[in-house]
Every structure is written in C-alpha cells, then in structure tokens.
PDB file of N, CA and C in Angstrom:
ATOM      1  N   UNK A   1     -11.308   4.646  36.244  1.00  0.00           N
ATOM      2  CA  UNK A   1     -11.069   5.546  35.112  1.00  0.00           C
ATOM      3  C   UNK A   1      -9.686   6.164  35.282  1.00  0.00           C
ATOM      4  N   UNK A   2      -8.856   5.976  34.298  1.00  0.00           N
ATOM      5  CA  UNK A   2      -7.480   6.595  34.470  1.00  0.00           C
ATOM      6  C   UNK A   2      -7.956   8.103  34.935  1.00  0.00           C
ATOM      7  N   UNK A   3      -6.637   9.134  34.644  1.00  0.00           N
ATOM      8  CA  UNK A   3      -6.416  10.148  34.606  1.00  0.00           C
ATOM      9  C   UNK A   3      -6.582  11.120  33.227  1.00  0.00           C
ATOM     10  N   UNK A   4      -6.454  10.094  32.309  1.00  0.00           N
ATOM     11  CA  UNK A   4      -6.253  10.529  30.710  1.00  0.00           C
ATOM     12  C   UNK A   4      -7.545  10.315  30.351  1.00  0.00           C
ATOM     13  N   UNK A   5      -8.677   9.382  30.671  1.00  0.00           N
ATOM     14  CA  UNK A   5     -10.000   9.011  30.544  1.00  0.00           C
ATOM     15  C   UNK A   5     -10.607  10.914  31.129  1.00  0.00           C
ATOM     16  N   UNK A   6     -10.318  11.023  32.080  1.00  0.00           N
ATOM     17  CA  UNK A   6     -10.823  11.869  33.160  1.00  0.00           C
ATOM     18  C   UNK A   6     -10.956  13.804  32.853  1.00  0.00           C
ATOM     19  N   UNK A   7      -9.387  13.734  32.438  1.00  0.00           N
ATOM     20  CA  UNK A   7      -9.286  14.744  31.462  1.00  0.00           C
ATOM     21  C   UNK A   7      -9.685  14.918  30.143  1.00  0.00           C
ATOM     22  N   UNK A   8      -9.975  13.314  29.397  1.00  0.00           N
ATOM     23  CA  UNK A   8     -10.718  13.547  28.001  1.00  0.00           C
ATOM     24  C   UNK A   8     -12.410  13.941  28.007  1.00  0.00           C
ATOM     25  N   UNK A   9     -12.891  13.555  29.225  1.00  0.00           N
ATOM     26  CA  UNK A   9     -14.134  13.568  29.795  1.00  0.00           C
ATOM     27  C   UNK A   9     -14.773  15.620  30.149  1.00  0.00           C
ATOM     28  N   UNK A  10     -13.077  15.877  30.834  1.00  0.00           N
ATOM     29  CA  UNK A  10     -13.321  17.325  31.115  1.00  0.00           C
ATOM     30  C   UNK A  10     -13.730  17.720  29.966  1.00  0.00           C
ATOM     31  N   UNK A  11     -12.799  18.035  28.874  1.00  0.00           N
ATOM     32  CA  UNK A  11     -12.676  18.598  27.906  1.00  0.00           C
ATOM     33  C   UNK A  11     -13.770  18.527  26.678  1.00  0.00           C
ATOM     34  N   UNK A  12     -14.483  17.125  26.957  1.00  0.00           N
ATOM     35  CA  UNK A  12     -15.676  16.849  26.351  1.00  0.00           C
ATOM     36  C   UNK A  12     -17.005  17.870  26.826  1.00  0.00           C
ATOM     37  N   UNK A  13     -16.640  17.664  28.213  1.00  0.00           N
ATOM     38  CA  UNK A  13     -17.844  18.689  28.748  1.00  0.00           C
ATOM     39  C   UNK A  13     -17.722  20.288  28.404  1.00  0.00           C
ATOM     40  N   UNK A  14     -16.443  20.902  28.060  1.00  0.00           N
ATOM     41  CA  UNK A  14     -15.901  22.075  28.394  1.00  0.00           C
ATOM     42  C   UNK A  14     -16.067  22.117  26.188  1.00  0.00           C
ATOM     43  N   UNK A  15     -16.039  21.381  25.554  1.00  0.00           N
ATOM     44  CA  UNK A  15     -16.723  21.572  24.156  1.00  0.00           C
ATOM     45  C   UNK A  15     -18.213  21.594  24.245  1.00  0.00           C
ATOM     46  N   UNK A  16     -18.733  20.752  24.718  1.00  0.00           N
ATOM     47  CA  UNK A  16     -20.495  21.023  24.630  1.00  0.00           C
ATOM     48  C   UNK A  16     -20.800  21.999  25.745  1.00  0.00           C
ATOM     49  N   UNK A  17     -20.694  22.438  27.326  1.00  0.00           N
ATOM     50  CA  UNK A  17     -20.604  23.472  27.362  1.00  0.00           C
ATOM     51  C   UNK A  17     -20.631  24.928  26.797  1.00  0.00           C
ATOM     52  N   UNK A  18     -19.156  25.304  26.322  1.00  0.00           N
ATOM     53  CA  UNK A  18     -18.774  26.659  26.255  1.00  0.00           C
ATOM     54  C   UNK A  18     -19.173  26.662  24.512  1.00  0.00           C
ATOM     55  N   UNK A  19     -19.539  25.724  23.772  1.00  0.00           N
ATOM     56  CA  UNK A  19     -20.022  25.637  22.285  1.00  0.00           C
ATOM     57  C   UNK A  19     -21.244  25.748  22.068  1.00  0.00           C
ATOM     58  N   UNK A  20     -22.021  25.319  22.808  1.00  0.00           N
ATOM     59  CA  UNK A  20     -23.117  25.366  22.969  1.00  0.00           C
ATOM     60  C   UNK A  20     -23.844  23.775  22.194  1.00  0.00           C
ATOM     61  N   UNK A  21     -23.042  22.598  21.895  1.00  0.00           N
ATOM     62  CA  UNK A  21     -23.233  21.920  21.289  1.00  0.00           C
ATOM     63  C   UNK A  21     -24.552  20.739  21.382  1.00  0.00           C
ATOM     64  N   UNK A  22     -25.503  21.524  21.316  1.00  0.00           N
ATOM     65  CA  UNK A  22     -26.928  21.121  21.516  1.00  0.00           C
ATOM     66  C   UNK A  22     -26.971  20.113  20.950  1.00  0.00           C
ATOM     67  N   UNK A  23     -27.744  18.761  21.884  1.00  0.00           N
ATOM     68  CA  UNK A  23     -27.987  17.244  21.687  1.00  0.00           C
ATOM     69  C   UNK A  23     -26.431  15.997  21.275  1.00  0.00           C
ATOM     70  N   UNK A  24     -25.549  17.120  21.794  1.00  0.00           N
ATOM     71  CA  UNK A  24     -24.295  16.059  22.102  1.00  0.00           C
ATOM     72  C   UNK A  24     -24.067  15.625  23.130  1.00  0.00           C
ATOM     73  N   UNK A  25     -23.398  14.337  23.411  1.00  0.00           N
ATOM     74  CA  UNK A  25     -22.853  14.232  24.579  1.00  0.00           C
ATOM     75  C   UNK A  25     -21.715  13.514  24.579  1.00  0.00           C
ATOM     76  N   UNK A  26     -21.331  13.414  25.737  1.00  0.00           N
ATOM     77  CA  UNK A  26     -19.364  12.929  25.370  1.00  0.00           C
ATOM     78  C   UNK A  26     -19.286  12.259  24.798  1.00  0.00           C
ATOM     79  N   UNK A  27     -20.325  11.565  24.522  1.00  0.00           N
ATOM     80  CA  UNK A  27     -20.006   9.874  23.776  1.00  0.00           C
ATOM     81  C   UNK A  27     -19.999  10.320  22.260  1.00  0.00           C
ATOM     82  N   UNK A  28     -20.895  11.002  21.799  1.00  0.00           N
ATOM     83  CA  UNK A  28     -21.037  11.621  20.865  1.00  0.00           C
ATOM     84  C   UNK A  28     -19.735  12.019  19.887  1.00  0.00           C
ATOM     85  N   UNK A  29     -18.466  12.233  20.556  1.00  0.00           N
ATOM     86  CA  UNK A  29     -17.343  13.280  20.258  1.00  0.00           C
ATOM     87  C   UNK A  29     -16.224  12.118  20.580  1.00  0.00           C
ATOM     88  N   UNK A  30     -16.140  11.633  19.285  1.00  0.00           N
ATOM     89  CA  UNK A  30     -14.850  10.651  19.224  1.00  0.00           C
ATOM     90  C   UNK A  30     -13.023  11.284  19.430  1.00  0.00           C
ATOM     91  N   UNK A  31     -12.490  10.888  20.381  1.00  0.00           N
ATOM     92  CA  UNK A  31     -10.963  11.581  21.105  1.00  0.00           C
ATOM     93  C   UNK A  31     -10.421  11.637  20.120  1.00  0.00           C
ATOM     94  N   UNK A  32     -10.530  11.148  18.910  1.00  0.00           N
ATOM     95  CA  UNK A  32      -8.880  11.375  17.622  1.00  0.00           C
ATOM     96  C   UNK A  32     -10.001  11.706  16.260  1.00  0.00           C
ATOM     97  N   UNK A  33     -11.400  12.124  16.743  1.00  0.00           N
ATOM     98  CA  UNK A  33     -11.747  12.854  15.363  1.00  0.00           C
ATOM     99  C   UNK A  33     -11.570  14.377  14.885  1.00  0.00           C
ATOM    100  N   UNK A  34     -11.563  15.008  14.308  1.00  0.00           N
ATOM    101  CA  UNK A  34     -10.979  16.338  13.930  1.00  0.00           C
ATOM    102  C   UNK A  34     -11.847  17.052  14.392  1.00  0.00           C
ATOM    103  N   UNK A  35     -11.756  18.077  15.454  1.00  0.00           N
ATOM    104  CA  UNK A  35     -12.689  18.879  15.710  1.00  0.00           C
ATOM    105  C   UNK A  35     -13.433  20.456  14.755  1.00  0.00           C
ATOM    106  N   UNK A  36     -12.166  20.094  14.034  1.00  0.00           N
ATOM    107  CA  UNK A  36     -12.709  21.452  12.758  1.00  0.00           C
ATOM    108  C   UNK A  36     -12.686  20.458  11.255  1.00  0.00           C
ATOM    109  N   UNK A  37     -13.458  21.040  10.564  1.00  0.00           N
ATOM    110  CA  UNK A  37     -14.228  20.740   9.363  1.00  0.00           C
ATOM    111  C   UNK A  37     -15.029  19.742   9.007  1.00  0.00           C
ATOM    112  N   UNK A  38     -14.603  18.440   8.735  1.00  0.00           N
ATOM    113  CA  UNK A  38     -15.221  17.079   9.037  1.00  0.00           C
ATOM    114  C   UNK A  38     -15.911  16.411  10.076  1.00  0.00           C
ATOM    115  N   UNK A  39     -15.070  16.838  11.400  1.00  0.00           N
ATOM    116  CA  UNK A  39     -15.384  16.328  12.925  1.00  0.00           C
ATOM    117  C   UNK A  39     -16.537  17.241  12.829  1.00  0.00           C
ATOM    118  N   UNK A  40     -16.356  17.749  14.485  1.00  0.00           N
ATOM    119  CA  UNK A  40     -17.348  18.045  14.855  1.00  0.00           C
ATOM    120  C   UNK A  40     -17.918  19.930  14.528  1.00  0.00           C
ATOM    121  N   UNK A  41     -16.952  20.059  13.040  1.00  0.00           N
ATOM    122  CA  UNK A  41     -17.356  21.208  12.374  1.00  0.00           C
ATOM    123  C   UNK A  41     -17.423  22.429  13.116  1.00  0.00           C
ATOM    124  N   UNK A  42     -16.297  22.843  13.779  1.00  0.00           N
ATOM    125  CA  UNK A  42     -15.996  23.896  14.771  1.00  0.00           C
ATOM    126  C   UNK A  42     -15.803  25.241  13.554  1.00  0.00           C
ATOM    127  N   UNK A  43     -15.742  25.900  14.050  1.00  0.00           N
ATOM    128  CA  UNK A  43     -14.478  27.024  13.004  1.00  0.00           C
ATOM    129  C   UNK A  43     -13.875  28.018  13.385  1.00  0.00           C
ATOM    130  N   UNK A  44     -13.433  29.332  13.118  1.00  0.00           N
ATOM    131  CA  UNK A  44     -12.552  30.168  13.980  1.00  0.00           C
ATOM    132  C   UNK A  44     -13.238  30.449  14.896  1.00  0.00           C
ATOM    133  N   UNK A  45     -14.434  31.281  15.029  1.00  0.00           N
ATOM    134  CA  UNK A  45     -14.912  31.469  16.534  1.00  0.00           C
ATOM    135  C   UNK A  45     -14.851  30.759  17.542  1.00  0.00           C
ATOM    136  N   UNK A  46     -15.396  29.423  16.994  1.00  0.00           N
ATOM    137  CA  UNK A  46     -15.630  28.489  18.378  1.00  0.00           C
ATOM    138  C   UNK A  46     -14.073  28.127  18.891  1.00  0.00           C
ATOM    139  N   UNK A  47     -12.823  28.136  17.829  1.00  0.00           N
ATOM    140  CA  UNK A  47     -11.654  28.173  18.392  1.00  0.00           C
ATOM    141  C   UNK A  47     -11.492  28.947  19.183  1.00  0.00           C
ATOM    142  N   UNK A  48     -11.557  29.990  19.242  1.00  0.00           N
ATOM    143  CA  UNK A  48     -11.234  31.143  19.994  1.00  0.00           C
ATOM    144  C   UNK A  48     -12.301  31.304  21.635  1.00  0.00           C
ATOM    145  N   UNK A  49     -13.256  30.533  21.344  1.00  0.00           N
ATOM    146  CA  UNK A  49     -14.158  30.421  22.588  1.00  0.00           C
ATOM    147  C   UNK A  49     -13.802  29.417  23.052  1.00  0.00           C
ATOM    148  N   UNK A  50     -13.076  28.291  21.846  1.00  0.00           N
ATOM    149  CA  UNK A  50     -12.696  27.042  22.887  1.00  0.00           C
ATOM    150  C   UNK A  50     -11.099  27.118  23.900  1.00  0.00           C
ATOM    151  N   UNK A  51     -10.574  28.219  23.229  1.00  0.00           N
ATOM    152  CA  UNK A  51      -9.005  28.536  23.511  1.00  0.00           C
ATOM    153  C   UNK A  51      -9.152  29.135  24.770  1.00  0.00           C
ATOM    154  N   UNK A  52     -10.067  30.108  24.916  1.00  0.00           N
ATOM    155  CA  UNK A  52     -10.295  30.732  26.073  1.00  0.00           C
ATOM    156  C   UNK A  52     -10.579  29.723  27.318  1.00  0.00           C
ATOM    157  N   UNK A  53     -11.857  29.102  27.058  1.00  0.00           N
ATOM    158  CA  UNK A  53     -12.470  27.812  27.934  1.00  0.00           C
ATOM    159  C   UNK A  53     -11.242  26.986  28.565  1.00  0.00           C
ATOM    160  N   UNK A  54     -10.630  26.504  27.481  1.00  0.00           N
ATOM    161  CA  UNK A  54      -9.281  25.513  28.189  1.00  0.00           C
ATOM    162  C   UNK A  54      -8.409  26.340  28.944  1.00  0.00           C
ATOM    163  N   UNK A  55      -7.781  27.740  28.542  1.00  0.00           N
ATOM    164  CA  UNK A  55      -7.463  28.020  29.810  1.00  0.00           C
ATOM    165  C   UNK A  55      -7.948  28.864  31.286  1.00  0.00           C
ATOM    166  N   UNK A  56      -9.163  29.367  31.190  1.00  0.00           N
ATOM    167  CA  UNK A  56     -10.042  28.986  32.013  1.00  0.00           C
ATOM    168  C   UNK A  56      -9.702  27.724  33.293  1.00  0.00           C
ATOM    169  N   UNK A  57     -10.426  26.808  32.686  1.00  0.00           N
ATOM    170  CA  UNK A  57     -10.449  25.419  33.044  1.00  0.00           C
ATOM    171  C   UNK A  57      -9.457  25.036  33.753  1.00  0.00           C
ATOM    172  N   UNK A  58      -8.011  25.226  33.096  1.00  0.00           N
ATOM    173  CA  UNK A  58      -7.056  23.851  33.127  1.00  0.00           C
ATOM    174  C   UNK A  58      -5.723  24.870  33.289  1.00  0.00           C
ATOM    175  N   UNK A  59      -5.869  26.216  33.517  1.00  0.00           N
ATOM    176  CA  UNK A  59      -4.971  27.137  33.641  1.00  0.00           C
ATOM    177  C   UNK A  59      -3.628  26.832  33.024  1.00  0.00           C
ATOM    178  N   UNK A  60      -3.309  26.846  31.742  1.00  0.00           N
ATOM    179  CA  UNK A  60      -2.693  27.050  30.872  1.00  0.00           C
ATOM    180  C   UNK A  60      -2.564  28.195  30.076  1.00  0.00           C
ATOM    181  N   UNK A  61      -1.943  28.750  29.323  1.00  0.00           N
ATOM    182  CA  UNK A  61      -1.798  29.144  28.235  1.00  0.00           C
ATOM    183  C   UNK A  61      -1.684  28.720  26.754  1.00  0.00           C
ATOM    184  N   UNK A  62      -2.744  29.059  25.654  1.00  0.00           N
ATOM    185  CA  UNK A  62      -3.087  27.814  24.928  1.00  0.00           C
ATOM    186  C   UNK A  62      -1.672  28.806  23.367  1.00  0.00           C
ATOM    187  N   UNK A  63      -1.113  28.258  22.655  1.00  0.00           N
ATOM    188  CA  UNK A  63      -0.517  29.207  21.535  1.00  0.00           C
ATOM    189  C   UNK A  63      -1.270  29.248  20.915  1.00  0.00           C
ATOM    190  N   UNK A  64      -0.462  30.458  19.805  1.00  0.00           N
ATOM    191  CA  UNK A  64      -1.467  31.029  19.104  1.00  0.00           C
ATOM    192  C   UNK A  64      -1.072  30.690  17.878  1.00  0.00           C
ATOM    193  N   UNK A  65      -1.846  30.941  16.829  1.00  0.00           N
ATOM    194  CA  UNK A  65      -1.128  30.391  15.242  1.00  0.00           C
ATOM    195  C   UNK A  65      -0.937  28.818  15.318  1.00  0.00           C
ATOM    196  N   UNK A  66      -0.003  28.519  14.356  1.00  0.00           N
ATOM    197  CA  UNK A  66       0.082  27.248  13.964  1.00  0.00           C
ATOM    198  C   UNK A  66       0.311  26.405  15.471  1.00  0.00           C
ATOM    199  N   UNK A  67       1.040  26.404  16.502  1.00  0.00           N
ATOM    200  CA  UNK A  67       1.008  25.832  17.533  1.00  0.00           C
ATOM    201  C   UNK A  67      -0.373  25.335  18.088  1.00  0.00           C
ATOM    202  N   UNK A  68      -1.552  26.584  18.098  1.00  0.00           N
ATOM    203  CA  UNK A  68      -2.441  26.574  18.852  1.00  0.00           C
ATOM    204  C   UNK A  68      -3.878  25.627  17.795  1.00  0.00           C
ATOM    205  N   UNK A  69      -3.486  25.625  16.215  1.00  0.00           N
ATOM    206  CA  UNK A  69      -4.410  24.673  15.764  1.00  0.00           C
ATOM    207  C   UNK A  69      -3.897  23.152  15.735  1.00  0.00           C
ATOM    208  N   UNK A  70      -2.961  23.069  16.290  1.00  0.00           N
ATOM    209  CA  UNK A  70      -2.144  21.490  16.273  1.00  0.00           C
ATOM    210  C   UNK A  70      -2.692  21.242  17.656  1.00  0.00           C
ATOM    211  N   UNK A  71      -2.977  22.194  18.725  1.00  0.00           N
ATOM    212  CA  UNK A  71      -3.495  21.841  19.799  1.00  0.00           C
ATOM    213  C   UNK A  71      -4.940  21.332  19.737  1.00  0.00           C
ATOM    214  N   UNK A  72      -5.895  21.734  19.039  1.00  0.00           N
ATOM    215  CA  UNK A  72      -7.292  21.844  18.594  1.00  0.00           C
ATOM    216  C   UNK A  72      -7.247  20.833  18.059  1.00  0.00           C
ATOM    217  N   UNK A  73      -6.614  20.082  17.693  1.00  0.00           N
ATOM    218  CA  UNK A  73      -6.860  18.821  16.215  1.00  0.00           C
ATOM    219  C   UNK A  73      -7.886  17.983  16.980  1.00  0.00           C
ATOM    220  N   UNK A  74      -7.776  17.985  17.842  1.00  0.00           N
ATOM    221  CA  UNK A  74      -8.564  17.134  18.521  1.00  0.00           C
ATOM    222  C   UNK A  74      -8.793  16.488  19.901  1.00  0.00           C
ATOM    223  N   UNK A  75      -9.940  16.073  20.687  1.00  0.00           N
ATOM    224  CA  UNK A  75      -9.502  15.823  22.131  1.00  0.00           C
ATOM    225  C   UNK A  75      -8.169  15.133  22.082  1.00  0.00           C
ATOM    226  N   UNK A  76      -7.778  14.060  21.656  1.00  0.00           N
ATOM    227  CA  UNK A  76      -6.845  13.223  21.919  1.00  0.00           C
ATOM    228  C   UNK A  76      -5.512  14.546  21.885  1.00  0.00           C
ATOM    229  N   UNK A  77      -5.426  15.551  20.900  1.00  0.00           N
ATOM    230  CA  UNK A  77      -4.452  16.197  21.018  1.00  0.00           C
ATOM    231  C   UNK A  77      -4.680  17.528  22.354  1.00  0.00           C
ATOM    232  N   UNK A  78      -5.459  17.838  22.367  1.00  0.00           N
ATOM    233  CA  UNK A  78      -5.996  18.795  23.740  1.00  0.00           C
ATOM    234  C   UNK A  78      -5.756  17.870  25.577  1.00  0.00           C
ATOM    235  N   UNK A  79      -6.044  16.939  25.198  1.00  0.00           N
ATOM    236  CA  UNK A  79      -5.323  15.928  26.177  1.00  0.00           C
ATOM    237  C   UNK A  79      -3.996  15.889  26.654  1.00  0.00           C
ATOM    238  N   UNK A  80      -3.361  15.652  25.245  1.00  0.00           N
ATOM    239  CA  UNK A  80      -1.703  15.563  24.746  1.00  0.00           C
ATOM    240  C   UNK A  80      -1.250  16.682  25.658  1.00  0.00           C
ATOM    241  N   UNK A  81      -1.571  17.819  25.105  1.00  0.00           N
ATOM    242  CA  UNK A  81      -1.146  19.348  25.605  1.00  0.00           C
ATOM    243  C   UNK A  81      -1.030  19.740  26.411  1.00  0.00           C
ATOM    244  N   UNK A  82      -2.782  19.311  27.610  1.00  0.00           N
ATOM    245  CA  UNK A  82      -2.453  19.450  29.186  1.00  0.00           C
ATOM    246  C   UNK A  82      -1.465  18.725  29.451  1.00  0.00           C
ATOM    247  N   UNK A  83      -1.718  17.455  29.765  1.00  0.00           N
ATOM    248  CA  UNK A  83      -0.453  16.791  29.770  1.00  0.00           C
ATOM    249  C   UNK A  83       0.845  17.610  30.280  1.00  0.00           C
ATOM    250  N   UNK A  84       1.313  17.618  29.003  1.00  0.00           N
ATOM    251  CA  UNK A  84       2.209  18.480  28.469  1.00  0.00           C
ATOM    252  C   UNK A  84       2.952  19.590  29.395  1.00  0.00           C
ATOM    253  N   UNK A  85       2.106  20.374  29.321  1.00  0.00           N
ATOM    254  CA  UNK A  85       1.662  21.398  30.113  1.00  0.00           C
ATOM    255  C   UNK A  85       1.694  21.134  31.780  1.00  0.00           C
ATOM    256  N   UNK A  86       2.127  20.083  32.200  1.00  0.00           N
ATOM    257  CA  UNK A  86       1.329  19.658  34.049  1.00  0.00           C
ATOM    258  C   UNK A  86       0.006  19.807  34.137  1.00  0.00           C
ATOM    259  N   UNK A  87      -1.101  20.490  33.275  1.00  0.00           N
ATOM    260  CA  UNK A  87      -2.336  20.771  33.794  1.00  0.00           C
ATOM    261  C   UNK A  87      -3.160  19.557  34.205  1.00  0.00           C
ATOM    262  N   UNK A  88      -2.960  18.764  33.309  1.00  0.00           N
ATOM    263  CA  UNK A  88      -3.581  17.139  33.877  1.00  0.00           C
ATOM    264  C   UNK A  88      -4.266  16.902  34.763  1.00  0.00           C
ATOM    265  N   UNK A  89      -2.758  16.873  36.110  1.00  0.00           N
ATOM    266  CA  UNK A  89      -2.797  16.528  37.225  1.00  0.00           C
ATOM    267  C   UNK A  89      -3.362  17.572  38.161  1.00  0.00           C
ATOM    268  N   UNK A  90      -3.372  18.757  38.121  1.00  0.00           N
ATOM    269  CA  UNK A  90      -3.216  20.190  38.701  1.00  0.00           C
ATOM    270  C   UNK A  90      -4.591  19.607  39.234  1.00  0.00           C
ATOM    271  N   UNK A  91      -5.305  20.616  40.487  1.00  0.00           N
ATOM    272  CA  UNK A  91      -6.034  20.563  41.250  1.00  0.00           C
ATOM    273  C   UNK A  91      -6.719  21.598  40.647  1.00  0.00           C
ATOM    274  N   UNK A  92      -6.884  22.434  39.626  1.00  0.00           N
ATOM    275  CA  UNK A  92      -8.008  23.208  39.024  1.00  0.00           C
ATOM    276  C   UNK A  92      -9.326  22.429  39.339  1.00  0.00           C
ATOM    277  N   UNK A  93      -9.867  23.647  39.602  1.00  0.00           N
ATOM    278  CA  UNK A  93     -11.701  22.820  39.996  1.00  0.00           C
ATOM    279  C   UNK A  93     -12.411  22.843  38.502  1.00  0.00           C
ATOM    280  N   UNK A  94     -12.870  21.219  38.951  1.00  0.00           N
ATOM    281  CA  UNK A  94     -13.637  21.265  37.267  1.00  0.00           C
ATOM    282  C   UNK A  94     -14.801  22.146  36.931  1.00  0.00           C
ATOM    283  N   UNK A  95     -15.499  22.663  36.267  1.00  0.00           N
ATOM    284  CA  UNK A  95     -16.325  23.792  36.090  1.00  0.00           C
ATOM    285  C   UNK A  95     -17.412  22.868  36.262  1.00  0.00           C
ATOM    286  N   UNK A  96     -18.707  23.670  36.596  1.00  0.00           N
ATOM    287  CA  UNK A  96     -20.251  22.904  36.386  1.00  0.00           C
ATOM    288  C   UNK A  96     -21.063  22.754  37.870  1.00  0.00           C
TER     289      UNK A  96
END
C-alpha cells in the first residue's frame, strides 16, 4: 500500500469516526466524491468537527473560509493538503 493509499485510509477512518457515520466503511466513501451535498452529505457542523479532527490527527493547521472548503472537497483533496502540508509523512500516531 503506498503512502497516499495509507493516508486516504486515515482520513476515511477519521470521517466515520469523528462523524459518527453509522454503517459506513472506507470502502463506502469514494476519494474524488464531494464530501458536502451530493457525496457523503456533510454540512457546516460536521466541517467544523471534521476541521478540528484533521488537525488533531495529522497536526496541521486546516484554513479557514474559502481555502478551508477547497480543502474539504474531498478525500482526494484532504490527501492533496497533507501532502502539502509535510503531514503525510510525519510520525503523528494514528488515532484508534
């Protein structure tokens, strides 16, 4: 499993987790589907519980406003970001 597999995997767990997303599972939660409206029908709260969670997790700082919903678009873009960010690679302990 790459690294990018590994971190899409975190972040899967760290949405059904901290969402509470009862009878999902990673497989469930396609990496480039929209996680707000259509996808997996998030909305401001759960942003704000999911914003927290990632940096938690992956010790980042997530932006706020328009930056921080381009981050949300979706795992594939929450991926992008750690990335981004060095968090990726970082030795943060995975939660669970």
């Amino acid at each position: 499993m790459s690294t990018t597999d590994e971190l899409k995997r975190r972040i899967k767990q760290a949405l059904i987790e901290e969402l509470d997303l009862r009878g999902k599972t990673e497989a469930d939660i396609d990496d480039a589907a929209p996680l707000f409206g259509e996808g997996l029908g998030l909305d401001s709260l759960d942003a704000l519980q999911l914003a927290m969670a990632i940096e938690e997790r992956f010790g980042v700082a997530v932006p706020e406003g328009e930056g921080g919903r381009a981050v949300f678009a979706s795992v594939d873009a929450i991926a992008e970001f750690l990335v981004r960010s060095g968090a990726a690679g970082s030795g943060v302990p995975e939660a669970g």
